[in-house]
C-alpha atoms as a PDB file:
ATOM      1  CA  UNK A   1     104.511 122.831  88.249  1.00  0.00           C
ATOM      2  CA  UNK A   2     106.749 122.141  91.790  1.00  0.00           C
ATOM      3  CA  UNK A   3     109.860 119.962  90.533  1.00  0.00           C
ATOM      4  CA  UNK A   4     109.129 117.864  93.613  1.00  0.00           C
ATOM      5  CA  UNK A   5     106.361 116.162  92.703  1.00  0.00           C
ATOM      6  CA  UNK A   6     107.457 113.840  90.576  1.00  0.00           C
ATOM      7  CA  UNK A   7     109.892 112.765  93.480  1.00  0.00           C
ATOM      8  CA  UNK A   8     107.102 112.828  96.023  1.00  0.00           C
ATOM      9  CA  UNK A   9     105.057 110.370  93.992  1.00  0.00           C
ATOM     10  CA  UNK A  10     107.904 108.022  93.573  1.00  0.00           C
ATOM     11  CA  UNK A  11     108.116 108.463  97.295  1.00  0.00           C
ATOM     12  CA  UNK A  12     104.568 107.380  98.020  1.00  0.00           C
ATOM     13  CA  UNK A  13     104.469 104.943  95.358  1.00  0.00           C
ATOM     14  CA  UNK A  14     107.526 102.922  96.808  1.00  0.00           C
ATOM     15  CA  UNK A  15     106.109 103.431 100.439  1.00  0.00           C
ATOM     16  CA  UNK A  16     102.503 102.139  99.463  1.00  0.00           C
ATOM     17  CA  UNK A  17     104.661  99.057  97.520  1.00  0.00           C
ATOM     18  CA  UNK A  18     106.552  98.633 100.947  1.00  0.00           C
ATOM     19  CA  UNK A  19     103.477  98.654 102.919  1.00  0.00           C
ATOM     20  CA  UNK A  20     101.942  95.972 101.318  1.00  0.00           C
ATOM     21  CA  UNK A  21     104.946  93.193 100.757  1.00  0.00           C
ATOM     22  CA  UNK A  22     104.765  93.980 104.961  1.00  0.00           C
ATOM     23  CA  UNK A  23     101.112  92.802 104.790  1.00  0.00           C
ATOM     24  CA  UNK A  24     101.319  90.054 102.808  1.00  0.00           C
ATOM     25  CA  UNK A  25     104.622  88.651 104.744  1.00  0.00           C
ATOM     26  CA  UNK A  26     102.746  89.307 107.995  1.00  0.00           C
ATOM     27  CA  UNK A  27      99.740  87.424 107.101  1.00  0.00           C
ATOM     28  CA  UNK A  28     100.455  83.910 107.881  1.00  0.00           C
ATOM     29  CA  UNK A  29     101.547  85.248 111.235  1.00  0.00           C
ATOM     30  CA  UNK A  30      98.334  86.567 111.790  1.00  0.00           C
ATOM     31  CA  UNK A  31      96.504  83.587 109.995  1.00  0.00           C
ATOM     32  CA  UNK A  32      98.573  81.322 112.717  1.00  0.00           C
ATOM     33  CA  UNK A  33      97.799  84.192 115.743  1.00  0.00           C
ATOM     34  CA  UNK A  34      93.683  83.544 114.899  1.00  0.00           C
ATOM     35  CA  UNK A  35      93.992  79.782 114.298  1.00  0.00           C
ATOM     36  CA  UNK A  36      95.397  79.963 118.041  1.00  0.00           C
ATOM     37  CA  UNK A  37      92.524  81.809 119.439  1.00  0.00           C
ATOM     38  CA  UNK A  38      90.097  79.929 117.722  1.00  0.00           C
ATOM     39  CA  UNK A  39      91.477  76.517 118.530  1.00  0.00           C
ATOM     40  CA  UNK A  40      91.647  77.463 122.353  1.00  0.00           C
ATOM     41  CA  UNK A  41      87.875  79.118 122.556  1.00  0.00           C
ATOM     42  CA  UNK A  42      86.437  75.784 120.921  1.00  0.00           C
ATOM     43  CA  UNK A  43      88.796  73.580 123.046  1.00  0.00           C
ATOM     44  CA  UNK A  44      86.875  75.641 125.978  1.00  0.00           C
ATOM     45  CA  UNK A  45      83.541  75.745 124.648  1.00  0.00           C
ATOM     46  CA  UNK A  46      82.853  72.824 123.107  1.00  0.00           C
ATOM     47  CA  UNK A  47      82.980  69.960 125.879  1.00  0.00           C
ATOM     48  CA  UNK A  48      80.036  71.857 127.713  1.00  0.00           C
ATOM     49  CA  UNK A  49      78.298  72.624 124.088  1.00  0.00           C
ATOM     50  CA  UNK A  50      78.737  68.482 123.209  1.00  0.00           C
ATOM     51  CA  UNK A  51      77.762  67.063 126.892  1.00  0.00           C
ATOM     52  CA  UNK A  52      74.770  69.621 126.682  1.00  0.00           C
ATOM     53  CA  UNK A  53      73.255  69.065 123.264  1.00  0.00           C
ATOM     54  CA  UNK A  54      73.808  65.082 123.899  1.00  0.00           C
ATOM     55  CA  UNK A  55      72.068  64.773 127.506  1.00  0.00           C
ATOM     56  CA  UNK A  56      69.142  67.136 125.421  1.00  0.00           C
ATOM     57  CA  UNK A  57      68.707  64.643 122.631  1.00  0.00           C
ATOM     58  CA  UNK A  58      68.554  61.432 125.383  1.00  0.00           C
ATOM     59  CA  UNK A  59      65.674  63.010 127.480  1.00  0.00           C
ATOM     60  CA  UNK A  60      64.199  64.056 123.786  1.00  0.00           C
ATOM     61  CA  UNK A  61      64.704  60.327 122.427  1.00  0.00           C
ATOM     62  CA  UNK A  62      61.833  57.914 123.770  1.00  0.00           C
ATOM     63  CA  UNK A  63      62.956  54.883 125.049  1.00  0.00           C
ATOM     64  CA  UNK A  64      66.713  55.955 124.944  1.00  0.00           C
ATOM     65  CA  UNK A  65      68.600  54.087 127.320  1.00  0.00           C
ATOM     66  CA  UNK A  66      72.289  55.918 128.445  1.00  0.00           C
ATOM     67  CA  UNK A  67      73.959  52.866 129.722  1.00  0.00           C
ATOM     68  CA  UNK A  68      72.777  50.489 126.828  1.00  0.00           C
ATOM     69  CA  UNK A  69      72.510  52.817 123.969  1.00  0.00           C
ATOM     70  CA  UNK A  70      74.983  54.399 122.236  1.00  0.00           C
ATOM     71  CA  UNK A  71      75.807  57.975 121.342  1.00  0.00           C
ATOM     72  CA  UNK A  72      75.931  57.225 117.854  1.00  0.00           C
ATOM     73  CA  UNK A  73      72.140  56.174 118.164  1.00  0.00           C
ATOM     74  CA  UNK A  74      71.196  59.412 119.183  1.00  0.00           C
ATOM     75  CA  UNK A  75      70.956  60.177 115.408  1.00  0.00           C
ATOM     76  CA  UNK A  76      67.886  57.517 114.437  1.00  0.00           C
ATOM     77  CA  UNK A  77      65.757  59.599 116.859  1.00  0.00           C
ATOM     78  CA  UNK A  78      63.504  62.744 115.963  1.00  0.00           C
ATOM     79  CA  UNK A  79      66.448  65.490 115.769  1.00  0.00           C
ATOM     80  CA  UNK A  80      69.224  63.144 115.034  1.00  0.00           C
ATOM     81  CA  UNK A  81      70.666  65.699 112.486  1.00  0.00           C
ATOM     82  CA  UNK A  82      71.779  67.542 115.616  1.00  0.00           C
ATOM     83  CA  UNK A  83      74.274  64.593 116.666  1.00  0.00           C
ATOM     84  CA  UNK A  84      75.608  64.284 113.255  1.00  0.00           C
ATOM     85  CA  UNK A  85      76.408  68.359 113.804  1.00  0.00           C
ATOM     86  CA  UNK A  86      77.958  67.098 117.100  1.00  0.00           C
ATOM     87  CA  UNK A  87      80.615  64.714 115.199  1.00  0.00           C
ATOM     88  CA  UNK A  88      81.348  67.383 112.896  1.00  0.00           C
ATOM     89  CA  UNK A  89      81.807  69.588 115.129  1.00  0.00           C
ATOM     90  CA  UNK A  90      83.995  67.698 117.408  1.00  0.00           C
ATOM     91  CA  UNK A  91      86.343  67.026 114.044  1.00  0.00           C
ATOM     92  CA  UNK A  92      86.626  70.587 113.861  1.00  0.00           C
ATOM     93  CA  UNK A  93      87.666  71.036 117.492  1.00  0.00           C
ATOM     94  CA  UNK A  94      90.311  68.149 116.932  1.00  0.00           C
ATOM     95  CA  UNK A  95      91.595  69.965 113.790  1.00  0.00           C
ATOM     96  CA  UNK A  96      92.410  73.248 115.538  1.00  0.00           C
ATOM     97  CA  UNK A  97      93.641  71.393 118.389  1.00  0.00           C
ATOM     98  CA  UNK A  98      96.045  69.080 115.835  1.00  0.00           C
ATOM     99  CA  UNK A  99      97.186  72.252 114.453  1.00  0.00           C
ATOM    100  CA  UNK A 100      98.332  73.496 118.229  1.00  0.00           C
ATOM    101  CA  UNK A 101      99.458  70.306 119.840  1.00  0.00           C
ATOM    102  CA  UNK A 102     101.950  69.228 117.420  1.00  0.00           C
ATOM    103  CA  UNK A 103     103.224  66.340 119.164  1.00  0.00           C
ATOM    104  CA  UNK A 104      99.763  64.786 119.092  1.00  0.00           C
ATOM    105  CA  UNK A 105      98.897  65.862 115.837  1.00  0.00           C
ATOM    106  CA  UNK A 106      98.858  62.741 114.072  1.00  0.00           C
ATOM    107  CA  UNK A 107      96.335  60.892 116.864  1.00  0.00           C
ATOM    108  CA  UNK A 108      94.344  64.272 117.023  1.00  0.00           C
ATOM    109  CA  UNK A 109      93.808  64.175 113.005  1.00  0.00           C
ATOM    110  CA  UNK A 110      93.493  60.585 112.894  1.00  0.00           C
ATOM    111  CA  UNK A 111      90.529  61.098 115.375  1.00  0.00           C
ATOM    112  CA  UNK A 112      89.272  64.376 113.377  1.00  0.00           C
ATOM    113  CA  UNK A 113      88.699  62.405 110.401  1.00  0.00           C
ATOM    114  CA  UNK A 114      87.131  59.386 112.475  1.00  0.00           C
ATOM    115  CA  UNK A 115      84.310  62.213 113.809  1.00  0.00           C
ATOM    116  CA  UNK A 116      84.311  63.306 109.945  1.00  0.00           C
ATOM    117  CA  UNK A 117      83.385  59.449 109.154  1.00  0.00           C
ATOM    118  CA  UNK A 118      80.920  58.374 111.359  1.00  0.00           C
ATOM    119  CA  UNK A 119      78.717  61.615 110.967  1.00  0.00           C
ATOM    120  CA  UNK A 120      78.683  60.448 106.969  1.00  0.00           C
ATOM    121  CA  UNK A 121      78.324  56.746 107.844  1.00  0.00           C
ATOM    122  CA  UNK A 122      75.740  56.117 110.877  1.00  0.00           C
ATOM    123  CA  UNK A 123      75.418  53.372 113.181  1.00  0.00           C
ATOM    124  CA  UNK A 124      73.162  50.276 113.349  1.00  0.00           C
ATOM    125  CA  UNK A 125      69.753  51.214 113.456  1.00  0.00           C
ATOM    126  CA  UNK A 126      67.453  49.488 115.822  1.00  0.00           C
ATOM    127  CA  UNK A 127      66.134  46.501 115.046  1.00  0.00           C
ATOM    128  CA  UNK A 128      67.844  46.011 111.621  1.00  0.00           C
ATOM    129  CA  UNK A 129      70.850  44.232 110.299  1.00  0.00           C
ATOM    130  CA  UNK A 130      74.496  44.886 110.125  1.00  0.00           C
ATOM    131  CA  UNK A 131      74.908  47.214 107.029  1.00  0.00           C
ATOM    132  CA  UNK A 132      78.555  47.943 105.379  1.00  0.00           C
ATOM    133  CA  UNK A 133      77.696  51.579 106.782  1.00  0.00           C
ATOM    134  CA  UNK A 134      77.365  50.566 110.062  1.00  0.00           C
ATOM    135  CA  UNK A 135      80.461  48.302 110.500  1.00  0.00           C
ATOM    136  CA  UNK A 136      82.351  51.563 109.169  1.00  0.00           C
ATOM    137  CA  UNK A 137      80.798  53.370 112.110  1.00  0.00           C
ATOM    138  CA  UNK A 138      81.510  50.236 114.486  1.00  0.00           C
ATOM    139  CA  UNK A 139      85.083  50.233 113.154  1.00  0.00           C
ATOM    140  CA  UNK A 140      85.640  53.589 113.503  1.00  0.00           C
ATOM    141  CA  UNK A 141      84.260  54.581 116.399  1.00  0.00           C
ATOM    142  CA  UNK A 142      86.768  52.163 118.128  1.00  0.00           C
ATOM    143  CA  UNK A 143      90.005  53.825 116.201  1.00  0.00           C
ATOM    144  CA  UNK A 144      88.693  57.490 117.564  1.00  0.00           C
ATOM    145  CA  UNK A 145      88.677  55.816 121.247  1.00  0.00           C
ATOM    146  CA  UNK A 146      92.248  54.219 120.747  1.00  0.00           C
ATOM    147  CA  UNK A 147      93.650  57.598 119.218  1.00  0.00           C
ATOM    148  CA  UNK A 148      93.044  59.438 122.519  1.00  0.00           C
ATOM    149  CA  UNK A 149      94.921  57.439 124.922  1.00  0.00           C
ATOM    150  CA  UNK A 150      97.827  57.739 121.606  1.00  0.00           C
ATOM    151  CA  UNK A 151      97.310  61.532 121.947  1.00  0.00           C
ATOM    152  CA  UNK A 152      97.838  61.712 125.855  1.00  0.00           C
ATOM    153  CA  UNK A 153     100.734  59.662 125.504  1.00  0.00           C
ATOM    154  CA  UNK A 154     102.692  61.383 123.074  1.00  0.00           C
ATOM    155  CA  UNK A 155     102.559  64.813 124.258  1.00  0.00           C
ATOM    156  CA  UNK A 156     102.832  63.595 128.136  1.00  0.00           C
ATOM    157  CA  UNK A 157     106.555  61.920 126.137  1.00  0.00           C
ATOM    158  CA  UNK A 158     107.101  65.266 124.241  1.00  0.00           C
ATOM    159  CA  UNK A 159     106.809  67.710 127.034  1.00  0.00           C
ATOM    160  CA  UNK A 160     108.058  65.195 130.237  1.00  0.00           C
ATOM    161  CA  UNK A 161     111.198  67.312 131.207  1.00  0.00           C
ATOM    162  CA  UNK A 162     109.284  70.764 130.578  1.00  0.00           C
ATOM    163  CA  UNK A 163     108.956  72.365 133.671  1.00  0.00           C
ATOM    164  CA  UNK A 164     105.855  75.063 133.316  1.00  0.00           C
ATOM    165  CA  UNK A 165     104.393  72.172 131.520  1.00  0.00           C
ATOM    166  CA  UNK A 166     104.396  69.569 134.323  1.00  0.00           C
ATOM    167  CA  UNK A 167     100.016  70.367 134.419  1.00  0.00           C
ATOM    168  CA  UNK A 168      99.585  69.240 131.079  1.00  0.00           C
ATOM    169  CA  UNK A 169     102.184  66.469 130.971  1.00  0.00           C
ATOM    170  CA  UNK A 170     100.220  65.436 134.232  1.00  0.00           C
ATOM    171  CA  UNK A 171      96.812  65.798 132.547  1.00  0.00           C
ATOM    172  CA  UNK A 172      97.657  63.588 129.537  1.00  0.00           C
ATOM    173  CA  UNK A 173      98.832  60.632 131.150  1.00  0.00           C
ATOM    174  CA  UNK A 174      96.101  60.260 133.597  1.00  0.00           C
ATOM    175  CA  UNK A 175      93.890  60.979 130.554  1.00  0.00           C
ATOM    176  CA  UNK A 176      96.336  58.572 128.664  1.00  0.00           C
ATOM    177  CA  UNK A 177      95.944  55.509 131.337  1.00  0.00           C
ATOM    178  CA  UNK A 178      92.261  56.294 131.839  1.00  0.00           C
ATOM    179  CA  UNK A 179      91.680  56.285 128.389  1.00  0.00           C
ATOM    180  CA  UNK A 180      93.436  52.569 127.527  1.00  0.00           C
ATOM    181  CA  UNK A 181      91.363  50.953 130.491  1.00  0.00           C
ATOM    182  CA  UNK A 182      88.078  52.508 129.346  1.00  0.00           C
ATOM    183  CA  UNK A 183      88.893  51.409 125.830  1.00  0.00           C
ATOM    184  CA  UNK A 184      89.824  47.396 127.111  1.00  0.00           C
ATOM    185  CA  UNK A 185      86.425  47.564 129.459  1.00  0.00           C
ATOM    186  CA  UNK A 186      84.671  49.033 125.851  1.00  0.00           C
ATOM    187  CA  UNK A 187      86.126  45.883 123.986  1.00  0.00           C
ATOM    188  CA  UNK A 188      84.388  43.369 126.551  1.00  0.00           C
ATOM    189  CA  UNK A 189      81.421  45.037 126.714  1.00  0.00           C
ATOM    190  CA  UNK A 190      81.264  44.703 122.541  1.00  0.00           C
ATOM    191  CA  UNK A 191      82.383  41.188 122.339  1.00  0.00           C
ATOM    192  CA  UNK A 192      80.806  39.704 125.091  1.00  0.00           C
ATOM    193  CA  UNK A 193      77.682  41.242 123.890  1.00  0.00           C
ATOM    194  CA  UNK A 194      76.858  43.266 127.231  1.00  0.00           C
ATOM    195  CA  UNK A 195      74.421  45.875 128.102  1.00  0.00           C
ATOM    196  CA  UNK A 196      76.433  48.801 129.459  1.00  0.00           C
ATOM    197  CA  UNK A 197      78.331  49.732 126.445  1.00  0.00           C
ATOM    198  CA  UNK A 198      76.625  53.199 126.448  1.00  0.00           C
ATOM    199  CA  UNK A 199      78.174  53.762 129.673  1.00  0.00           C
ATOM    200  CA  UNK A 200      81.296  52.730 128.475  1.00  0.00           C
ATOM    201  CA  UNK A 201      81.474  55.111 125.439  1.00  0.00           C
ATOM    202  CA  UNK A 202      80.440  57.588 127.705  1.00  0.00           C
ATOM    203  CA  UNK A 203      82.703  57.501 129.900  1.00  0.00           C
ATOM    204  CA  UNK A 204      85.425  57.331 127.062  1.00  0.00           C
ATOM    205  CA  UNK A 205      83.934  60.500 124.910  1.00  0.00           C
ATOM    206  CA  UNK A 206      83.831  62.375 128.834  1.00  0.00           C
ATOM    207  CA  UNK A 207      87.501  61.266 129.107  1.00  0.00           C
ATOM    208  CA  UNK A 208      88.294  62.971 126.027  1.00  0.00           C
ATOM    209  CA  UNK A 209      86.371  65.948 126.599  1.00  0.00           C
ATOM    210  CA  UNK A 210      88.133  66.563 130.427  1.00  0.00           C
ATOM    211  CA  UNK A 211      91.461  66.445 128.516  1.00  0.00           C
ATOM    212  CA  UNK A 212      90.558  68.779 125.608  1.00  0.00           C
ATOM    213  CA  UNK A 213      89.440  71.105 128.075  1.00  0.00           C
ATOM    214  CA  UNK A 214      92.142  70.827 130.571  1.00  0.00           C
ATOM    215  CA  UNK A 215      94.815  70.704 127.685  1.00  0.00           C
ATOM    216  CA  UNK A 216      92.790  74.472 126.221  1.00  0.00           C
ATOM    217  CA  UNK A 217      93.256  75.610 129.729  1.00  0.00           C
ATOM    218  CA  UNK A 218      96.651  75.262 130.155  1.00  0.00           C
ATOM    219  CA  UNK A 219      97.197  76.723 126.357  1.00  0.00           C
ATOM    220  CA  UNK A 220      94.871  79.813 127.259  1.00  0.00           C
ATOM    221  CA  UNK A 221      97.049  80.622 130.417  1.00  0.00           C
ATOM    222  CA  UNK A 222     100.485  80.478 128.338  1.00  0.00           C
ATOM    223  CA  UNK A 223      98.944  82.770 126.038  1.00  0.00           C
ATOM    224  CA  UNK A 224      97.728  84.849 128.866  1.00  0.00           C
ATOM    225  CA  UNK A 225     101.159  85.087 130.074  1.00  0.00           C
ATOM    226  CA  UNK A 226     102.961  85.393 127.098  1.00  0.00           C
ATOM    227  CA  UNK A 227     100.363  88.318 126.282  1.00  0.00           C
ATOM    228  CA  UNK A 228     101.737  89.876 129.740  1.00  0.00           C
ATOM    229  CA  UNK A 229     105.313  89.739 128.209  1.00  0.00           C
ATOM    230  CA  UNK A 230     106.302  86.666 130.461  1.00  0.00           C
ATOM    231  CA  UNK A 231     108.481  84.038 129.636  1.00  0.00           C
ATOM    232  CA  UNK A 232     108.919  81.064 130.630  1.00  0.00           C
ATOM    233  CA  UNK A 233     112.211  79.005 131.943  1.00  0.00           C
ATOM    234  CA  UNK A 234     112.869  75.851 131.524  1.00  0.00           C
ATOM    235  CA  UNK A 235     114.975  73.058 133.028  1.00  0.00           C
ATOM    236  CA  UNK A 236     116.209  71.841 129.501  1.00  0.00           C
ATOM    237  CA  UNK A 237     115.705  74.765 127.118  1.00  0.00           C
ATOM    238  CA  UNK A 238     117.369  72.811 124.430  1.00  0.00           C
ATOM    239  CA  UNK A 239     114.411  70.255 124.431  1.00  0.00           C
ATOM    240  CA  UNK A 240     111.500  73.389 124.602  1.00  0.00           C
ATOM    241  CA  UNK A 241     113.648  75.628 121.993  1.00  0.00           C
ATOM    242  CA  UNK A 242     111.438  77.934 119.388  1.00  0.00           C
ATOM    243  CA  UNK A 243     112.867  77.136 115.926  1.00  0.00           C
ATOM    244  CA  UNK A 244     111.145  80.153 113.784  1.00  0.00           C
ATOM    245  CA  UNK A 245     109.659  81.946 111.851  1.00  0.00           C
ATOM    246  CA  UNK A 246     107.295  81.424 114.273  1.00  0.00           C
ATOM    247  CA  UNK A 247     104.260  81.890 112.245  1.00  0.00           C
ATOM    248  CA  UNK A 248     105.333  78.466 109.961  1.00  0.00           C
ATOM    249  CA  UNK A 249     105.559  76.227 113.497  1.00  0.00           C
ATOM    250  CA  UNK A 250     102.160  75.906 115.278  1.00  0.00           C
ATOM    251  CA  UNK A 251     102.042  76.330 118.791  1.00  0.00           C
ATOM    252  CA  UNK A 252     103.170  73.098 120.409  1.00  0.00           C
ATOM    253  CA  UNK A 253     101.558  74.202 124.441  1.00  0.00           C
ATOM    254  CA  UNK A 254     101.032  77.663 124.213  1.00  0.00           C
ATOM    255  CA  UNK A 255     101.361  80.596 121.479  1.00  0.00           C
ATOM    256  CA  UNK A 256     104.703  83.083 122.460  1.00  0.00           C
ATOM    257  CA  UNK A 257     107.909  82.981 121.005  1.00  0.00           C
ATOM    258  CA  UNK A 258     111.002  82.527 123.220  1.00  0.00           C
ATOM    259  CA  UNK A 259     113.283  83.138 120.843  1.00  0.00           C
ATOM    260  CA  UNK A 260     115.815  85.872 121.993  1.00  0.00           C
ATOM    261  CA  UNK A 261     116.104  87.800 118.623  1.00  0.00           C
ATOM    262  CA  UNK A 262     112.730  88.713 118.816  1.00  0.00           C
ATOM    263  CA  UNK A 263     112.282  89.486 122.374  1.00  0.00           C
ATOM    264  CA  UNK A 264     110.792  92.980 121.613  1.00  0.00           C
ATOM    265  CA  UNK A 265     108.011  91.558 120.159  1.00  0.00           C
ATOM    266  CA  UNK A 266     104.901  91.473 122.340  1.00  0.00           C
ATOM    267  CA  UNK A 267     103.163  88.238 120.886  1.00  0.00           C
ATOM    268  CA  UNK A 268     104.186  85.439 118.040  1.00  0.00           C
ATOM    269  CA  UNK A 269     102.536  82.543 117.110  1.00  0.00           C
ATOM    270  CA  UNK A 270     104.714  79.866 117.257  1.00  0.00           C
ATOM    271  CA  UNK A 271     106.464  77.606 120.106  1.00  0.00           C
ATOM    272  CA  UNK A 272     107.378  73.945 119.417  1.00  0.00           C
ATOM    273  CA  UNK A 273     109.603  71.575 121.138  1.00  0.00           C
ATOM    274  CA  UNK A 274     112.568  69.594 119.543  1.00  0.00           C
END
């Protein structure tokens, strides 16, 4: 028997040991690397997938009207399950985007779990009375409109001396001011009792869509460049600092780490302003 082999299995023991503490301390960074992609392919994806499947279920719905029905309504016709998939949905996009914007992240949750409510709870339905269901829905509905413009706000304050961010900060308060008139106009049309408050929501939920998709632009083009080993400079770098690990701070407005002991590697997870 060679004398070595007891050392050599010691050897590969401690190496196979080593390998996989490195795995298991890696995994939240990778956990946080897919939670980017994913967040940024439904921020992309799913304002055409929600404008699509809603315009489908108003030509499917007889008698739907667009500028005096609701959205909500959609779900009392003959595939109304579908629009109760769209709410959910639209949560999950919020989520993913919460966990990525983390100045907004409060307003983007807030709104997540208003989608999660009024898919459990529906609206009105025609020709019936007010039901404590409903009024949750009514309710509801009107805190996911006012968390947008909250949203915008926020991460147009977070990110206002940023200079590579000056798209986004741009994008989020004309979403921002767009959002708070829509939302007053959406008030009269509900209290004075008027017939266009399906255009109004519409043009509040298309609001929000334009700035989820403009906002996963903007994150898919940092992570394009940060993939390309760029970084970026900025004005006040005290204000757009990286504090790390990286992995345990969601991206804030894109997904690279600018933190200069750990400028060899290619990609990290994690950038968040002061």
């Amino acid at each position: 028997m060679n004398r070595s082999q007891p050392i050599l299995s010691i050897v590969n023991a401690t190496n196979t040991i080593s390998n996989a503490r490195n795995q298991i301390y890696a995994l939240p960074k990778v956990l946080a690397l897919r939670s980017s992609n994913i967040a940024t392919v439904m921020g992309l994806a799913f304002p055409a997938i929600f404008l699509g499947g809603t315009t489908a279920l108003e030509i499917y719905q007889p008698g739907y009207n667009r500028v005096s029905n609701t959205i909500s309504e959609l779900v009392w016709g003959p595939a109304g399950w579908v629009e109760n998939l769209m709410f959910v949905a639209f949560a999950l996009t919020l989520v993913l985007l919460g966990m990525r914007i983390m100045a907004a992240r409060l307003p983007l949750l807030a709104a997540a779990l208003g989608f999660a409510v009024i898919a459990v709870f529906p609206t009105q339905a025609p020709d019936s009375a007010p039901t404590f269901g409903s009024l949750v829905h009514q309710y509801t509905a009107q805190g996911i409109a006012a968390a947008l413009p909250v949203a915008c706000f926020m991460l147009a304050r977070t990110l206002r001396k940023c200079e590579e961010h000056r798209f986004l900060v741009m994008c989020s308060l004309t979403g921002g001011v767009i959002g708070a008139t829509l939302n007053l106009a959406g008030l009269v049309a509900i209290y004075a009792d008027t017939n266009w408050i399906g255009g109004i929501e519409r043009l509040i939920v298309l609001n929000g869509l334009i700035w989820i998709q403009l906002s996963s632009i903007h994150l898919w083009l940092a992570d394009r460049k940060a993939r390309e080993g760029d970084r970026f400079q900025y004005r006040n770098p005290k204000r757009c600092s990286v504090k790390g690990p990286p992995a345990m701070r969601p991206v804030m407005a894109s997904a690279f780490d600018l933190n200069e002991n750990h400028a060899q590697r290619r990609y990290k997870s994690g950038f968040q302003p002061d």
